[in-house]
PDB file of N, CA and C in Angstrom:
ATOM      1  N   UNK A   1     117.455 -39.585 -48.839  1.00  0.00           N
ATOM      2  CA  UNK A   1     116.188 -39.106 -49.334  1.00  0.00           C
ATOM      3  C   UNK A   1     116.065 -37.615 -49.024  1.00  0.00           C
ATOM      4  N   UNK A   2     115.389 -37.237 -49.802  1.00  0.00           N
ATOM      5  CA  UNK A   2     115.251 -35.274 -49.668  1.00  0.00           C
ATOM      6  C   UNK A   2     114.505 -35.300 -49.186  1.00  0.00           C
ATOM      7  N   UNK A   3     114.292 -34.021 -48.070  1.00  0.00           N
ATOM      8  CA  UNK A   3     113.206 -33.834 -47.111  1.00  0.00           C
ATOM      9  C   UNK A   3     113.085 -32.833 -47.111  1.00  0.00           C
ATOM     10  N   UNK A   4     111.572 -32.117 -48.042  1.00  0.00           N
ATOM     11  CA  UNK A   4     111.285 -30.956 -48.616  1.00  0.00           C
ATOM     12  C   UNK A   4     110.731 -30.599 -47.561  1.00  0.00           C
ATOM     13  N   UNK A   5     110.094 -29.569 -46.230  1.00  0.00           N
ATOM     14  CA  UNK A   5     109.699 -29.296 -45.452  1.00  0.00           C
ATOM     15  C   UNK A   5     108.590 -28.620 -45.967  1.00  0.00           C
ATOM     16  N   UNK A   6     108.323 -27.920 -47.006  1.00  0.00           N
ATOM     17  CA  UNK A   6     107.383 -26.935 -47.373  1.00  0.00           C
ATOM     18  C   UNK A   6     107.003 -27.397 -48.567  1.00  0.00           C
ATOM     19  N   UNK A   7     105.374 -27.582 -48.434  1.00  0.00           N
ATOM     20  CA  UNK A   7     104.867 -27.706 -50.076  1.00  0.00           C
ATOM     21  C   UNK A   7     104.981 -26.679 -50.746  1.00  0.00           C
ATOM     22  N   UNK A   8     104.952 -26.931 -51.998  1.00  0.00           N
ATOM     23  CA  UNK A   8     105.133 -25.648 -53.229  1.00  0.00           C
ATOM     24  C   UNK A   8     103.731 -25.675 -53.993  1.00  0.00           C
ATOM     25  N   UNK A   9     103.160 -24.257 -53.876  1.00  0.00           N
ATOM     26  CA  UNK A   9     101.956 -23.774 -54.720  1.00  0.00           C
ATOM     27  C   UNK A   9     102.337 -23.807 -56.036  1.00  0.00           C
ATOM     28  N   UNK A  10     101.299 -24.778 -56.788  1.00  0.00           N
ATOM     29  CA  UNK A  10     101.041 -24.181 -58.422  1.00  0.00           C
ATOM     30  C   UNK A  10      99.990 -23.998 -58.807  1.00  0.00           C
ATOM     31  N   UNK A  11      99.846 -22.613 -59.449  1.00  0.00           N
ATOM     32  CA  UNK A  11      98.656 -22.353 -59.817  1.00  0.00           C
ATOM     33  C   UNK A  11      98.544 -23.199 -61.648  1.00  0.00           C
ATOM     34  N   UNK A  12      97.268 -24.049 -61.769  1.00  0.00           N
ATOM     35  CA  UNK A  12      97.677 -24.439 -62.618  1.00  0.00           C
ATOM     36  C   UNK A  12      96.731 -24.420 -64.015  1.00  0.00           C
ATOM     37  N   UNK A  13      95.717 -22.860 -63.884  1.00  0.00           N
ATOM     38  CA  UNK A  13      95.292 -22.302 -64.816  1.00  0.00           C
ATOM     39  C   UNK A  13      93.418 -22.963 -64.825  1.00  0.00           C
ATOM     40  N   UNK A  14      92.686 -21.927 -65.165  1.00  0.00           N
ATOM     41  CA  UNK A  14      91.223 -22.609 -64.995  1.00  0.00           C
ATOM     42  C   UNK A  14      90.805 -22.776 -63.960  1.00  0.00           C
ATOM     43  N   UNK A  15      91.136 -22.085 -63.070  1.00  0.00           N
ATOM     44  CA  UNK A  15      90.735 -22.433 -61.763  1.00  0.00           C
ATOM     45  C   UNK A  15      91.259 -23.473 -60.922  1.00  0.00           C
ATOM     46  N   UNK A  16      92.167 -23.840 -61.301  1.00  0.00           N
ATOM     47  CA  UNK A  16      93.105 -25.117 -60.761  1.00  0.00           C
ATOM     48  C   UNK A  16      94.362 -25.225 -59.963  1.00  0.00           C
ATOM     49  N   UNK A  17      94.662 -25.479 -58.853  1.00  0.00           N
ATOM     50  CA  UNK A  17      95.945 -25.186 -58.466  1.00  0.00           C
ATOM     51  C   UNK A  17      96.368 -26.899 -57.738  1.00  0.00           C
ATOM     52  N   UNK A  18      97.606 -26.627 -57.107  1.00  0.00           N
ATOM     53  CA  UNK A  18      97.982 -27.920 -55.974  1.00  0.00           C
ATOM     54  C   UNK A  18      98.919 -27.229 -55.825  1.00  0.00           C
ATOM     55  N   UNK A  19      99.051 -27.950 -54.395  1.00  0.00           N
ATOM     56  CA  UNK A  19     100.752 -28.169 -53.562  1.00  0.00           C
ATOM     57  C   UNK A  19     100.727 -29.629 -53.722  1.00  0.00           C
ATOM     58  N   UNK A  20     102.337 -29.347 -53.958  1.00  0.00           N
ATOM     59  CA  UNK A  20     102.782 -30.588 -54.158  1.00  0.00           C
ATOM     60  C   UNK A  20     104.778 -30.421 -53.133  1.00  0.00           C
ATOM     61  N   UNK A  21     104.919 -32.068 -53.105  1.00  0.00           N
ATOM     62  CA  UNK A  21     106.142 -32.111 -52.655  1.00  0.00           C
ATOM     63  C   UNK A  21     106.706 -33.349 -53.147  1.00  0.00           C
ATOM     64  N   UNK A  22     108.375 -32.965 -53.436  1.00  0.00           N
ATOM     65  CA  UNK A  22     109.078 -34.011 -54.144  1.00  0.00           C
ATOM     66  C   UNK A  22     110.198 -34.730 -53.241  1.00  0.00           C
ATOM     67  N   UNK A  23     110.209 -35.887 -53.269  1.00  0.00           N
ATOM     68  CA  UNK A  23     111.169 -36.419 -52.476  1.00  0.00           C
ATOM     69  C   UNK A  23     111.904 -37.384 -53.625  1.00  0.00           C
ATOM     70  N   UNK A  24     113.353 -37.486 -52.898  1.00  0.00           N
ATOM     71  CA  UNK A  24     114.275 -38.672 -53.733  1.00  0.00           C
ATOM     72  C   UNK A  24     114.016 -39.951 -53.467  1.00  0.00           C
ATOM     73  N   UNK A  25     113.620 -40.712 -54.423  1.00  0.00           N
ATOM     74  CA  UNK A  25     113.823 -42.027 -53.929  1.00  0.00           C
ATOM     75  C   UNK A  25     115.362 -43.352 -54.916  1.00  0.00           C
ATOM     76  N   UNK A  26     115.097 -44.183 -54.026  1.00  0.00           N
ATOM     77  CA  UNK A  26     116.372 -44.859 -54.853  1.00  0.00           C
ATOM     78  C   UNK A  26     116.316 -45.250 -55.992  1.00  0.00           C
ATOM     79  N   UNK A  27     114.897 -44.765 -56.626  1.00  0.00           N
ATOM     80  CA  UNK A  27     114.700 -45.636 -58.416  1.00  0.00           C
ATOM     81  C   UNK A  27     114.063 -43.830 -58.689  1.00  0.00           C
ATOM     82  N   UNK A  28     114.273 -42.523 -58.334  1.00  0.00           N
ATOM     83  CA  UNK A  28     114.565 -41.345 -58.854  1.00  0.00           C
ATOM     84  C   UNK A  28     113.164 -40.424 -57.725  1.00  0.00           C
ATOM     85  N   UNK A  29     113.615 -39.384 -58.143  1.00  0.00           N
ATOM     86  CA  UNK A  29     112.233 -38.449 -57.408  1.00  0.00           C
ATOM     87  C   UNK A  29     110.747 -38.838 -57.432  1.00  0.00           C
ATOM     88  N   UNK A  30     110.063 -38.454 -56.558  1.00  0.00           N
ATOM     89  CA  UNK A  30     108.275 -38.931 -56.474  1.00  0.00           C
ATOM     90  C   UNK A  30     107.809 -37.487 -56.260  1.00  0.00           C
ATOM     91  N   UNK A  31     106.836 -37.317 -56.651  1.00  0.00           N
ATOM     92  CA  UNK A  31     105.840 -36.334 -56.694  1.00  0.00           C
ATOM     93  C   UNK A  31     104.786 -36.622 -55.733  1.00  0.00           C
ATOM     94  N   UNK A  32     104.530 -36.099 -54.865  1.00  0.00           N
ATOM     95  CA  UNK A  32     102.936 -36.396 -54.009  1.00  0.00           C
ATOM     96  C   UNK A  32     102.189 -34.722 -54.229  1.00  0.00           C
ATOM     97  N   UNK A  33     101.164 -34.762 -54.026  1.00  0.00           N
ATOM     98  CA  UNK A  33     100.565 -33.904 -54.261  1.00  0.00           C
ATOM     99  C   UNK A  33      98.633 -33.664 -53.736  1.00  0.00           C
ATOM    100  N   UNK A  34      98.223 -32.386 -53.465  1.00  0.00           N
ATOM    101  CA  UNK A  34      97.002 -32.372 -53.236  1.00  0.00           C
ATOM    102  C   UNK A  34      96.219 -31.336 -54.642  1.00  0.00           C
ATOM    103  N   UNK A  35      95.328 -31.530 -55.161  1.00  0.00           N
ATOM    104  CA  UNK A  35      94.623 -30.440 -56.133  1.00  0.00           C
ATOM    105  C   UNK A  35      93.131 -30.470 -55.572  1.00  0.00           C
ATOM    106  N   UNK A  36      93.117 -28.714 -55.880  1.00  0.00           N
ATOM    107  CA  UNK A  36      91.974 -28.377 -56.124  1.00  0.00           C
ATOM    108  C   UNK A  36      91.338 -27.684 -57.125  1.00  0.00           C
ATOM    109  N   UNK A  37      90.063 -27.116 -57.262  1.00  0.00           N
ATOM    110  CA  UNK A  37      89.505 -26.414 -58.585  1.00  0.00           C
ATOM    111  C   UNK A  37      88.627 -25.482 -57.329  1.00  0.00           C
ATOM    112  N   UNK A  38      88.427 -23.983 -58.235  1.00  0.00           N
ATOM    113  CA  UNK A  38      87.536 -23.290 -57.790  1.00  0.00           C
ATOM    114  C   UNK A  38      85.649 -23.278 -58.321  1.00  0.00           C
ATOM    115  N   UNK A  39      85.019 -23.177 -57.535  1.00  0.00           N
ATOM    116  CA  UNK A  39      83.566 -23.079 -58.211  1.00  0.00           C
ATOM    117  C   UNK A  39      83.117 -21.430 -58.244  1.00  0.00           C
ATOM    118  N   UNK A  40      82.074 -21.871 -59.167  1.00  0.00           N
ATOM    119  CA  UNK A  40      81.530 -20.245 -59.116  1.00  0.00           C
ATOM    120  C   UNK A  40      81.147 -19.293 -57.674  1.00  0.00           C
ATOM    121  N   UNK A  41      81.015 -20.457 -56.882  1.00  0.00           N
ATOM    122  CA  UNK A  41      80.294 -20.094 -55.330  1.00  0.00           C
ATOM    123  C   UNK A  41      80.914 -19.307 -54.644  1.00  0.00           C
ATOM    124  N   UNK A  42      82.555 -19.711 -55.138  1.00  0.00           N
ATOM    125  CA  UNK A  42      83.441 -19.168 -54.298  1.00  0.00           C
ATOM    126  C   UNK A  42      84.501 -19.928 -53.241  1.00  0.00           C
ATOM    127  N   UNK A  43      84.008 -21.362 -53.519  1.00  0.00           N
ATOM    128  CA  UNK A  43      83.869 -22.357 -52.542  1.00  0.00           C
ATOM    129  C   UNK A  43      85.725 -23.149 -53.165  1.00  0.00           C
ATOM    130  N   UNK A  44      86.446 -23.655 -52.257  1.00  0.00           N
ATOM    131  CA  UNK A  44      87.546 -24.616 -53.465  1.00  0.00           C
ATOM    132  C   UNK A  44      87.062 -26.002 -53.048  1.00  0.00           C
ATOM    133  N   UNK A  45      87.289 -26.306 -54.012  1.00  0.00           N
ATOM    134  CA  UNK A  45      86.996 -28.254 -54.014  1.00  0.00           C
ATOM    135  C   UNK A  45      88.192 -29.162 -53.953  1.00  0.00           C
ATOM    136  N   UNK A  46      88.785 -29.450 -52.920  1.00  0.00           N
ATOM    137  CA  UNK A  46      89.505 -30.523 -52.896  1.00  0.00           C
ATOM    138  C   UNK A  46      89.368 -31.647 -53.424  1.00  0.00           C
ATOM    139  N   UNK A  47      89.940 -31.725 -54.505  1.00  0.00           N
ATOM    140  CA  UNK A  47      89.459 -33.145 -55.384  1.00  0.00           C
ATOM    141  C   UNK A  47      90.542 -34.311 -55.082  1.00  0.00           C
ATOM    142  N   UNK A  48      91.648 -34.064 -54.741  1.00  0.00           N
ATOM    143  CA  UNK A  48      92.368 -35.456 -55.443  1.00  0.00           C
ATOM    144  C   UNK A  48      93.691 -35.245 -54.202  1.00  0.00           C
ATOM    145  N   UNK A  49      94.467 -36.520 -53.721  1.00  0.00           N
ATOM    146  CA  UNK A  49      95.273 -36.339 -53.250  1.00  0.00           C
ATOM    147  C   UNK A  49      96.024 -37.443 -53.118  1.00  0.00           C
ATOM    148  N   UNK A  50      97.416 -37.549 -53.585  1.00  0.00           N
ATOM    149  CA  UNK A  50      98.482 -38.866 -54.154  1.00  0.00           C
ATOM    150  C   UNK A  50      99.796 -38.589 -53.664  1.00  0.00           C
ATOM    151  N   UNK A  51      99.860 -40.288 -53.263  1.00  0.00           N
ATOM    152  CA  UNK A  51     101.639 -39.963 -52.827  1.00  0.00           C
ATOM    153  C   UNK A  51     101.571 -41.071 -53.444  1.00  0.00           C
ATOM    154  N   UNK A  52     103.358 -41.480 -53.973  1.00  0.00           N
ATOM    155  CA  UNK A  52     103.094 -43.083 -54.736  1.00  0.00           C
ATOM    156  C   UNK A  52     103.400 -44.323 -53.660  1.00  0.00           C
ATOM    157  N   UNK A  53     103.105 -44.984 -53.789  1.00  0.00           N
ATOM    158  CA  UNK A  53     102.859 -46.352 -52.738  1.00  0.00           C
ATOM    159  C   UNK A  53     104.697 -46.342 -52.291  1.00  0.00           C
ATOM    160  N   UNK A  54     105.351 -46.244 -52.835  1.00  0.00           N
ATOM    161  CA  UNK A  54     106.835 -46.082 -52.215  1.00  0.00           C
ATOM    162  C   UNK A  54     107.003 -44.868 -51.207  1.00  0.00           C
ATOM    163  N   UNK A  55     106.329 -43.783 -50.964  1.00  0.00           N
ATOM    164  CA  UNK A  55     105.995 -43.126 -49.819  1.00  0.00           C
ATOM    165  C   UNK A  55     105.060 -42.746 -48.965  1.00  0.00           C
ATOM    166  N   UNK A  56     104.578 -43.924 -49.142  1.00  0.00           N
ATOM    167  CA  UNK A  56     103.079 -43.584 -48.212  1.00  0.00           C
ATOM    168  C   UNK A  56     103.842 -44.431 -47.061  1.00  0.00           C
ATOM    169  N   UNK A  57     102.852 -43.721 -45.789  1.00  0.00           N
ATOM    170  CA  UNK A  57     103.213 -44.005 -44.374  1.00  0.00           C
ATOM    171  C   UNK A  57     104.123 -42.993 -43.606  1.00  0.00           C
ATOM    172  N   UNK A  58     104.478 -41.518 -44.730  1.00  0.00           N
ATOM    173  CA  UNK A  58     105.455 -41.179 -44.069  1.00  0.00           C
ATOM    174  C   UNK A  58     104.568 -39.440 -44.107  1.00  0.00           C
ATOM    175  N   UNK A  59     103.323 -39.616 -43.636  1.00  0.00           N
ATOM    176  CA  UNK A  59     102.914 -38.572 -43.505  1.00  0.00           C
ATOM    177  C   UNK A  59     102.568 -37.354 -44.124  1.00  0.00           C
ATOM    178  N   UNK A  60     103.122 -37.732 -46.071  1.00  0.00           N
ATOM    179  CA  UNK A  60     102.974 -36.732 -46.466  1.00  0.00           C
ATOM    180  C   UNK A  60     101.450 -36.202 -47.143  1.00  0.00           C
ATOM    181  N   UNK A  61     100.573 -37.207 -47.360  1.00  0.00           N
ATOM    182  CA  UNK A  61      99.358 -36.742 -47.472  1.00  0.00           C
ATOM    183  C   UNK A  61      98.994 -35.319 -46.463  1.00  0.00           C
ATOM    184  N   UNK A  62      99.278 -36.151 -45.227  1.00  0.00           N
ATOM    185  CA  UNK A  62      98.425 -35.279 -43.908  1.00  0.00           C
ATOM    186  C   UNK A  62      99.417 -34.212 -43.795  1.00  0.00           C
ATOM    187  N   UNK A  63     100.490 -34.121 -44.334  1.00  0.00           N
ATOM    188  CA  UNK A  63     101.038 -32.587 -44.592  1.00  0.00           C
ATOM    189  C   UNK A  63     100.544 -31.250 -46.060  1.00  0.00           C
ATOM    190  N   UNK A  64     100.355 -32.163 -47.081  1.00  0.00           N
ATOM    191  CA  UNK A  64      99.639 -31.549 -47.837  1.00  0.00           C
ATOM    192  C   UNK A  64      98.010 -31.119 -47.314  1.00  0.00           C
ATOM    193  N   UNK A  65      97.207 -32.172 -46.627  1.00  0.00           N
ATOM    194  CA  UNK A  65      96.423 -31.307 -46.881  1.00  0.00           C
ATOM    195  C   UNK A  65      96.331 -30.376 -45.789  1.00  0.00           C
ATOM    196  N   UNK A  66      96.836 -30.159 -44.564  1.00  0.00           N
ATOM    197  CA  UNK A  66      97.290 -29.502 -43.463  1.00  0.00           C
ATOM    198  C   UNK A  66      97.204 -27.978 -44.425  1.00  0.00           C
ATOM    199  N   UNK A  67      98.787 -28.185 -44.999  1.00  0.00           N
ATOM    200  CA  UNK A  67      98.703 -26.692 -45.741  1.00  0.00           C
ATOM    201  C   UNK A  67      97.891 -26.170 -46.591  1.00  0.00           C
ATOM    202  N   UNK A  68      97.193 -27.191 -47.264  1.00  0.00           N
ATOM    203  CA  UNK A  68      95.816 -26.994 -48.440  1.00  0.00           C
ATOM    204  C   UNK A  68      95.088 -26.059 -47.578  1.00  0.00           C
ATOM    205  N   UNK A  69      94.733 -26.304 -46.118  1.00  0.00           N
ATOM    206  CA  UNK A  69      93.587 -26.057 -45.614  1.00  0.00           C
ATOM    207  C   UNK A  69      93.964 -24.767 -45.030  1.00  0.00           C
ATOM    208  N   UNK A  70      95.340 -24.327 -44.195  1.00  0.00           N
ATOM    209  CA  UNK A  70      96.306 -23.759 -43.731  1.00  0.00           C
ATOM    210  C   UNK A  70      95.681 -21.973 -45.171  1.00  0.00           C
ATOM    211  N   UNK A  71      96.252 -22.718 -45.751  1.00  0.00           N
ATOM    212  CA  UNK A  71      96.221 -21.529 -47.409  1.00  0.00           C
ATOM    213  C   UNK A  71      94.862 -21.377 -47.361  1.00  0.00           C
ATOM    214  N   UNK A  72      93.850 -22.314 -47.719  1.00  0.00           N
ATOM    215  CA  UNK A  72      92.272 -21.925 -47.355  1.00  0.00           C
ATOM    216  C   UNK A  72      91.799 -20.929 -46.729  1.00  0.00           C
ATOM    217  N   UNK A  73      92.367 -20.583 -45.356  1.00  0.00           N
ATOM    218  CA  UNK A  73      92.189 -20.503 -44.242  1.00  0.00           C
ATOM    219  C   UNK A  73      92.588 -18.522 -44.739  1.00  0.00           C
ATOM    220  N   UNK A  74      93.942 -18.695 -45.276  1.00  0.00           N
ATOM    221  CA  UNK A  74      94.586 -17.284 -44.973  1.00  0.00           C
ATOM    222  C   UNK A  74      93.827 -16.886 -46.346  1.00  0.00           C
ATOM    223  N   UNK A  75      93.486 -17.180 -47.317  1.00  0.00           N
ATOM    224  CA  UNK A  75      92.472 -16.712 -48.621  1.00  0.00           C
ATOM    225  C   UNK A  75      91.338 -16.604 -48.485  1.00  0.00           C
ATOM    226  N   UNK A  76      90.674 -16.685 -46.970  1.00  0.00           N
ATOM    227  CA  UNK A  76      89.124 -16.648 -46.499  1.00  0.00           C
ATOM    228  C   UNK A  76      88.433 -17.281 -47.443  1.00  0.00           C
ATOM    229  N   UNK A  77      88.734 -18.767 -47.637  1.00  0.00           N
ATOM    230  CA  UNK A  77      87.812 -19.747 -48.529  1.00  0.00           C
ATOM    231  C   UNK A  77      87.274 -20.643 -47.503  1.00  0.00           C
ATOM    232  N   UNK A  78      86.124 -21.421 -48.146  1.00  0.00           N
ATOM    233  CA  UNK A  78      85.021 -22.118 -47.809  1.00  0.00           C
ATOM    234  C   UNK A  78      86.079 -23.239 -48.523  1.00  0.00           C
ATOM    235  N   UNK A  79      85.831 -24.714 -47.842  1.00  0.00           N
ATOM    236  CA  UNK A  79      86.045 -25.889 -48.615  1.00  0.00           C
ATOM    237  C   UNK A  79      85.276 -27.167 -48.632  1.00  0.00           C
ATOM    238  N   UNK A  80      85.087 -27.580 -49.840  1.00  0.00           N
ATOM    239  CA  UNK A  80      84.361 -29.286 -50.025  1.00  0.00           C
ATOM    240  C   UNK A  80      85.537 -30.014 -50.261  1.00  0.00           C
ATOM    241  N   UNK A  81      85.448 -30.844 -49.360  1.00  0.00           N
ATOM    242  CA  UNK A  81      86.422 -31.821 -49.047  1.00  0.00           C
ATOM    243  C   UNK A  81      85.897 -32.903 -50.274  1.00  0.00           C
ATOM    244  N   UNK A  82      86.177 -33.108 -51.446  1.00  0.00           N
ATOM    245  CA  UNK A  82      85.795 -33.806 -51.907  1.00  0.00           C
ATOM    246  C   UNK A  82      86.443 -35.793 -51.847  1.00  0.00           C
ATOM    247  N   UNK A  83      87.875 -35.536 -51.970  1.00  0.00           N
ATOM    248  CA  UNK A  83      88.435 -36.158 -51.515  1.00  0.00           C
ATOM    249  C   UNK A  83      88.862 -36.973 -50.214  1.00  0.00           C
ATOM    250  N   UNK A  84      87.937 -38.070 -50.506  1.00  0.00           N
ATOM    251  CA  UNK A  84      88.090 -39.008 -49.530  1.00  0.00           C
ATOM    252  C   UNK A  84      89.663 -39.133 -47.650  1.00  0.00           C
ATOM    253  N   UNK A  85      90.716 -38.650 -48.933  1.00  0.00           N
ATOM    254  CA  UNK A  85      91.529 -39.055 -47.307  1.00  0.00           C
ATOM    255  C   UNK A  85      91.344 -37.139 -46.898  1.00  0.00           C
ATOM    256  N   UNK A  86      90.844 -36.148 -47.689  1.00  0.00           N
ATOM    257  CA  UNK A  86      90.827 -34.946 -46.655  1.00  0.00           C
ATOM    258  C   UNK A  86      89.579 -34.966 -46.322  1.00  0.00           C
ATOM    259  N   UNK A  87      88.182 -35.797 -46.512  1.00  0.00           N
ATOM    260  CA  UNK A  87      87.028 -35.575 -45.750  1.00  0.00           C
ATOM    261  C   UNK A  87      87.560 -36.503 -44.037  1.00  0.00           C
ATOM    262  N   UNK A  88      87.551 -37.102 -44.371  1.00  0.00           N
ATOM    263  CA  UNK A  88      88.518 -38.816 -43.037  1.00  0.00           C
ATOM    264  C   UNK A  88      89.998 -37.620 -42.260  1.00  0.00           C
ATOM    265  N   UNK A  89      90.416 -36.832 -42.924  1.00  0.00           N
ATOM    266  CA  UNK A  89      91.437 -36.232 -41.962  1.00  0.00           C
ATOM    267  C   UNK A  89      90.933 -35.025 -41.414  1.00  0.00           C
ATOM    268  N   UNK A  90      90.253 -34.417 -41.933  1.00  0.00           N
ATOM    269  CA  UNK A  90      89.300 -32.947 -41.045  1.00  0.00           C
ATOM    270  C   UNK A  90      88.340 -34.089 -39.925  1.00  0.00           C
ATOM    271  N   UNK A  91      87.875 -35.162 -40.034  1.00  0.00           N
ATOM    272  CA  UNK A  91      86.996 -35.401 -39.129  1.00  0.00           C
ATOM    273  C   UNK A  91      87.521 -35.865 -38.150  1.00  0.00           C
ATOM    274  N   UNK A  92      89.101 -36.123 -38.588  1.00  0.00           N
ATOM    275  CA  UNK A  92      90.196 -36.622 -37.122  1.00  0.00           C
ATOM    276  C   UNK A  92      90.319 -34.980 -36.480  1.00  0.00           C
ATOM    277  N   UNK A  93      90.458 -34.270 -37.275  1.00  0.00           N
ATOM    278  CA  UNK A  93      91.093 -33.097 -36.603  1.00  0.00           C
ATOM    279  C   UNK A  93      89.901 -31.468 -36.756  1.00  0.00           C
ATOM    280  N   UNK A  94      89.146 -31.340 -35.803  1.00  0.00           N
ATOM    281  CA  UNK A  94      88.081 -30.713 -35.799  1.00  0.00           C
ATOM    282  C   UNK A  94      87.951 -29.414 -36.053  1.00  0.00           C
ATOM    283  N   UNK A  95      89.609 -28.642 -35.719  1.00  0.00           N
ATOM    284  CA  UNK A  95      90.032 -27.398 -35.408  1.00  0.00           C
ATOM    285  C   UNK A  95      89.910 -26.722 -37.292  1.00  0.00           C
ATOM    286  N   UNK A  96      89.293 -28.100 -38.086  1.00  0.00           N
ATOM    287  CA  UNK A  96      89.326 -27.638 -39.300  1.00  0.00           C
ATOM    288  C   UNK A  96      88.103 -27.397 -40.191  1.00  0.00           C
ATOM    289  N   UNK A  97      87.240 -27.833 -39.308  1.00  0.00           N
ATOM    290  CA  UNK A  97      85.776 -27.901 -39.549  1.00  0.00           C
ATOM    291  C   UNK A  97      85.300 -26.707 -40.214  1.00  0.00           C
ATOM    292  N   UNK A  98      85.482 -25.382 -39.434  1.00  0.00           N
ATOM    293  CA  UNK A  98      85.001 -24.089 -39.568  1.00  0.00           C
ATOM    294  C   UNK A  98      84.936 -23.853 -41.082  1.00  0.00           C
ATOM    295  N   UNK A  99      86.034 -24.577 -41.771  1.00  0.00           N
ATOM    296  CA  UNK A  99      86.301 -24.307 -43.317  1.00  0.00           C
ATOM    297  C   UNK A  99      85.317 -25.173 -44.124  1.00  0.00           C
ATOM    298  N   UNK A 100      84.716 -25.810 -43.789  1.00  0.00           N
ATOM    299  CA  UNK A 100      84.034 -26.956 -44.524  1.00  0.00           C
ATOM    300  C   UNK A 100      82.944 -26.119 -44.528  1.00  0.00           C
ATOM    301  N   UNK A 101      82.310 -26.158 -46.547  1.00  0.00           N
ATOM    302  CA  UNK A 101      80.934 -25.388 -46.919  1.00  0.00           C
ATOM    303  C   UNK A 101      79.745 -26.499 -46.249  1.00  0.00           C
ATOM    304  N   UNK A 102      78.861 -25.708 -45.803  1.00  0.00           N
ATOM    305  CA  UNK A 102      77.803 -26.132 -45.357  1.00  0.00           C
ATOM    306  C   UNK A 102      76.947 -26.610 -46.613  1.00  0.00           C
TER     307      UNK A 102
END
C-alpha cells in the first residue's frame, strides 16, 4: 500500500479547495479527502470529509483535517467546522479552538 505522508492542495475554483490523499489498495487507488468553500466573511467552511470504508481506521481523516486546520492557521483564517468528524476532532484537541469563528 502507498503511504502518501503529505496531503496535496487543490484549489478547486469558486471558492473551493481540498486536500486530499491517495493510497493503493488491492482492488486499485482510494481517494480520501477534506473540502472546504470560502464565505464572504472571510471565514472557510469545512464542509465534507471522506475516506472509503476500505481505509478508515487508519487515521487518515484526522490527518487531513490536522493539515486543513494547520493551512488555516498559516492563511490567518477563521473556521466553521461544519463537518461533523472536524467539529468531534477540534473538541478532542483544544490547541485548535483559537481557529473556530465565534
Amino acid at each position: 500500500m502507498t503511504d502518501l505522508s503529505e496531503p496535496v492542495f487543490e484549489d478547486l475554483g469558486a471558492g473551493r479547495a481540498r486536500l486530499s490523499l491517495v493510497r493503493d489498495t488491492p482492488t486499485g487507488p482510494k481517494l480520501s479527502e477534506i473540502t472546504w468553500y470560502h464565505r464572504s466573511d472571510g471565514t472557510r467552511v469545512l464542509d465534507h470529509t471522506f475516506v472509503p470504508p476500505a481505509l478508515n481506521g487508519q487515521g487518515l481523516a484526522a490527518t487531513l483535517t490536522e493539515a486543513a486546520l494547520t493551512l488555516a492557521r498559516q492563511d490567518q483564517v477563521r473556521i466553521v467546522p461544519q463537518c461533523s468528524f472536524v467539529a468531534r476532532w477540534i473538541d478532542r484537541h483544544p490547541a485548535w479552538q483559537d481557529l473556530v469563528a465565534s
